[in-house]
C-alpha atoms as a PDB file:
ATOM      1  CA  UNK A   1       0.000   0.000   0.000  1.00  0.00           C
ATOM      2  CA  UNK A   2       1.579   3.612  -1.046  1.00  0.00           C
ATOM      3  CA  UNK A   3       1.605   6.622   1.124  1.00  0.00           C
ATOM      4  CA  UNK A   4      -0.765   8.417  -0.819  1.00  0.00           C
ATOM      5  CA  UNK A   5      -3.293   5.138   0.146  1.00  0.00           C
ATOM      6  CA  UNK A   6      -2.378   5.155   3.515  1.00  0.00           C
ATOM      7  CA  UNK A   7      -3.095   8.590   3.738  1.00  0.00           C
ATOM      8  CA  UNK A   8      -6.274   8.401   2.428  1.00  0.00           C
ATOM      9  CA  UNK A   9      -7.493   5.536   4.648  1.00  0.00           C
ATOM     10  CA  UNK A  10      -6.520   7.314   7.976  1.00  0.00           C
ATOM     11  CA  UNK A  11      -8.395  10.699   7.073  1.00  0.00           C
ATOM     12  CA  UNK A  12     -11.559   8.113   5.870  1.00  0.00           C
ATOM     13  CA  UNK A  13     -10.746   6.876   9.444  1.00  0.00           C
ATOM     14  CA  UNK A  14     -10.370   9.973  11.155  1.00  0.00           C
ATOM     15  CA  UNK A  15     -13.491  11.325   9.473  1.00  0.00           C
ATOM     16  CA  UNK A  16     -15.634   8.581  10.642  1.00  0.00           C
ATOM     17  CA  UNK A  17     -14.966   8.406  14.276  1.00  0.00           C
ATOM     18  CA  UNK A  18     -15.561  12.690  14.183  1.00  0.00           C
ATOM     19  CA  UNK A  19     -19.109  11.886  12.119  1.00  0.00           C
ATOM     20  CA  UNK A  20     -19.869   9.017  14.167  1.00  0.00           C
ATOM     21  CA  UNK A  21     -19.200  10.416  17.445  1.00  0.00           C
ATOM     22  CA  UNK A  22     -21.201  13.605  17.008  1.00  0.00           C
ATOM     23  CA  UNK A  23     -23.855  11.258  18.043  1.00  0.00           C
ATOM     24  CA  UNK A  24     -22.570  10.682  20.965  1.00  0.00           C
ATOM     25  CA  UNK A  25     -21.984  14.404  21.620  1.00  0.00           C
ATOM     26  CA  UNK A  26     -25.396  15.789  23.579  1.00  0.00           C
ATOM     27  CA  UNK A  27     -23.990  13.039  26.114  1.00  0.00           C
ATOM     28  CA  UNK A  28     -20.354  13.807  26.290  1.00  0.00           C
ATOM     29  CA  UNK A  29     -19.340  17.151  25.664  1.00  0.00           C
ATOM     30  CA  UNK A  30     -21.002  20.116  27.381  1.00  0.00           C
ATOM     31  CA  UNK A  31     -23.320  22.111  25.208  1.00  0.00           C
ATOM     32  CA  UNK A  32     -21.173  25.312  25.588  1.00  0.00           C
ATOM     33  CA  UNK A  33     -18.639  23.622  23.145  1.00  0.00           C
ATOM     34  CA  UNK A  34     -20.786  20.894  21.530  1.00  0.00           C
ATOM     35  CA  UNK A  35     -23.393  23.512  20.118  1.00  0.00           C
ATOM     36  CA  UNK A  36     -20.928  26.199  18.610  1.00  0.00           C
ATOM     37  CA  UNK A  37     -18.805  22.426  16.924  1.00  0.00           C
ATOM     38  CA  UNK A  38     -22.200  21.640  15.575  1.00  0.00           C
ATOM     39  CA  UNK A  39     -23.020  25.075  14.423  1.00  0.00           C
ATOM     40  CA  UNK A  40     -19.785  25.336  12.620  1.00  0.00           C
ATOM     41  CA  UNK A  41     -20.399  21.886  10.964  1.00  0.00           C
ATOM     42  CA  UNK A  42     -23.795  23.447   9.457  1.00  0.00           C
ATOM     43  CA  UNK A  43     -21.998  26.668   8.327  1.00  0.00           C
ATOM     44  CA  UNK A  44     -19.089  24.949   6.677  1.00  0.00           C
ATOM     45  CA  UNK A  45     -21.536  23.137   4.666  1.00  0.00           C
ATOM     46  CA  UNK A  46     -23.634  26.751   4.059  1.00  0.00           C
ATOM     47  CA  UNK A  47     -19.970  28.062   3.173  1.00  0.00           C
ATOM     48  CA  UNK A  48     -18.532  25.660   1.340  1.00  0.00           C
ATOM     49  CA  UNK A  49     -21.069  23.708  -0.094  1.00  0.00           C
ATOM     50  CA  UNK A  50     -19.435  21.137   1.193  1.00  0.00           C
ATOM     51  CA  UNK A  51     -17.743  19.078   3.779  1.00  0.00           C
ATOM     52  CA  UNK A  52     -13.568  19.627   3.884  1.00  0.00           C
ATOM     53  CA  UNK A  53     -12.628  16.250   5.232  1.00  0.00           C
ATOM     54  CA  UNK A  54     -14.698  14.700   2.448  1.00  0.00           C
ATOM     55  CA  UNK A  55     -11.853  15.060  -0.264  1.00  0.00           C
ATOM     56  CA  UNK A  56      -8.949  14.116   1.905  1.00  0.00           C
ATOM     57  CA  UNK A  57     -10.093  10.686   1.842  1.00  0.00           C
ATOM     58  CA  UNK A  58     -10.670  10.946  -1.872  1.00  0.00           C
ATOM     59  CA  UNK A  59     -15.010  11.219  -2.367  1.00  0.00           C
ATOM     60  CA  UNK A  60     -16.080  14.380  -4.896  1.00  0.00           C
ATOM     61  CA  UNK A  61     -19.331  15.505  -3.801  1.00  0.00           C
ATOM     62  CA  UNK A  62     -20.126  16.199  -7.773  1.00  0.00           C
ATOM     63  CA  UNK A  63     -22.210  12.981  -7.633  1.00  0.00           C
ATOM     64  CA  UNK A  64     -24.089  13.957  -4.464  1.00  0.00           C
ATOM     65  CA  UNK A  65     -21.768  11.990  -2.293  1.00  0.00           C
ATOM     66  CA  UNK A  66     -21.448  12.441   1.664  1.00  0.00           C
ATOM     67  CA  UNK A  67     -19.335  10.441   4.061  1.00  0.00           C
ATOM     68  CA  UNK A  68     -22.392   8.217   4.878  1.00  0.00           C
ATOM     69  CA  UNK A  69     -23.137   7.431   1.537  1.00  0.00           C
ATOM     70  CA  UNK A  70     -18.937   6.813   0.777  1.00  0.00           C
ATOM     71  CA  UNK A  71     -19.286   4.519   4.093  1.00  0.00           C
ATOM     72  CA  UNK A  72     -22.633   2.933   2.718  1.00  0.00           C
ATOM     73  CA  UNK A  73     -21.010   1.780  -0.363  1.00  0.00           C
ATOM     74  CA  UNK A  74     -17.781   0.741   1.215  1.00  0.00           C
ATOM     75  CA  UNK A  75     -19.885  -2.104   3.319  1.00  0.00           C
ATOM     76  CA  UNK A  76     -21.822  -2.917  -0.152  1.00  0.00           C
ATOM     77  CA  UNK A  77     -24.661  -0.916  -0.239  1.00  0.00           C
ATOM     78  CA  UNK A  78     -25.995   1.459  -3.000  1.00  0.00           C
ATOM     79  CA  UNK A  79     -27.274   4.437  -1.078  1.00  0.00           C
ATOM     80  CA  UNK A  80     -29.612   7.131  -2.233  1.00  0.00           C
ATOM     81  CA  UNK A  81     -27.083  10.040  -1.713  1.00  0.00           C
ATOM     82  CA  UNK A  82     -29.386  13.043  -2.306  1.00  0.00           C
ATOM     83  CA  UNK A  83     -31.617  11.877   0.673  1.00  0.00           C
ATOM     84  CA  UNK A  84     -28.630  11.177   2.451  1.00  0.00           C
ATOM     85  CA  UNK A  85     -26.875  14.453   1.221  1.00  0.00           C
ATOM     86  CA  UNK A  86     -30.606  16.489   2.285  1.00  0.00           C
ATOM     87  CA  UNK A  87     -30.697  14.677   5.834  1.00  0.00           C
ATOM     88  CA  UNK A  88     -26.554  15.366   6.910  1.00  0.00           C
ATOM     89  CA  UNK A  89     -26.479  19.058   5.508  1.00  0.00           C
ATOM     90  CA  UNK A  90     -29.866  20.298   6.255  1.00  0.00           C
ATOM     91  CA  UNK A  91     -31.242  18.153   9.243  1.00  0.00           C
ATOM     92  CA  UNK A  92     -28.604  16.256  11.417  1.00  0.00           C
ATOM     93  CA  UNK A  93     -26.058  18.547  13.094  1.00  0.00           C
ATOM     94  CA  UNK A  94     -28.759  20.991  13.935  1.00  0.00           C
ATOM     95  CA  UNK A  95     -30.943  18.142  15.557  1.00  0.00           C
ATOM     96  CA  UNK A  96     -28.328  16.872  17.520  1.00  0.00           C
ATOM     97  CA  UNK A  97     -27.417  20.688  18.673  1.00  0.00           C
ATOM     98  CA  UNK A  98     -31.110  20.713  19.481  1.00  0.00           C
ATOM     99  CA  UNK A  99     -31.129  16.897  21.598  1.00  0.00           C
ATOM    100  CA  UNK A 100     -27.796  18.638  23.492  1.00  0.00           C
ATOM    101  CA  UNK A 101     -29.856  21.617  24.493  1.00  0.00           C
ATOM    102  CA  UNK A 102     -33.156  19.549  25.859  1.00  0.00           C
ATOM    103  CA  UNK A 103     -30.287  16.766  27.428  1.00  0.00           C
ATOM    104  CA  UNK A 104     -28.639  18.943  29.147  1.00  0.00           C
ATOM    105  CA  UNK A 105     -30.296  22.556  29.295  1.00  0.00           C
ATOM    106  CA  UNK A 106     -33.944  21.846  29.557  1.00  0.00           C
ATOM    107  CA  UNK A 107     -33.723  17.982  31.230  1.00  0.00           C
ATOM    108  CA  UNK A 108     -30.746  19.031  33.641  1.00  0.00           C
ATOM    109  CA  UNK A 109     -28.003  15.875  32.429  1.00  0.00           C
ATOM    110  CA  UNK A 110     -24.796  17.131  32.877  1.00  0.00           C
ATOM    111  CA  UNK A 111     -22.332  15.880  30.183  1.00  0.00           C
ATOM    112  CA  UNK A 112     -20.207  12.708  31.277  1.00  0.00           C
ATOM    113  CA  UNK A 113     -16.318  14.050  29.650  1.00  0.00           C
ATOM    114  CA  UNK A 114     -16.406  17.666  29.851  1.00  0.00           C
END
């Protein structure tokens, strides 16, 4: 495997465990720093158009692609990436800024790391 590969595969890598732990966020991180990381998420994509990590690990987003829909496809699966695309850049971050707020503003959690 080349460096160029390599390279590739540990920003894919990177990328996923920052995507899939913004899940885990409203539980983790307090919503002083988890709202304004979500809220720069949503502008980057306003910004941009686009997500920067995305073509680090190789993926143009000419085709509608998103990390999900890269990760989909990677495990065999033929995504619809413009439902995908709509739900990530328009729906997600902000929901889980919103779940953070009830967890911990509204329903009185505190977060468990900081």
């Amino acid at each position: 495997m080349n460096y160029h590969k390599i390279k590739k595969e540990t920003i894919f890598i990177l990328h996923g465990v920052l995507t899939f732990g913004a899940f885990f966020i409203p539980f983790l991180i307090s919503w002083q720093i988890a709202v304004p990381i979500l809220a720069l998420t949503v502008v980057q994509h306003i910004i941009y158009g686009r997500c920067l990590l995305l073509s680090q690990h190789g993926v143009s987003e000419e085709d509608g692609s998103t990390f999900f829909s890269d990760f989909f496809e990677r495990l065999g699966f033929k995504p619809n990436k413009k439902a995908i695309r709509f739900f990530t850049r328009k729906i997600l971050y902000s929901l889980l800024a919103f779940i953070t707020l009830i967890w911990q503003v509204w329903l009185g959690h505190e977060a468990l790391w900081f």
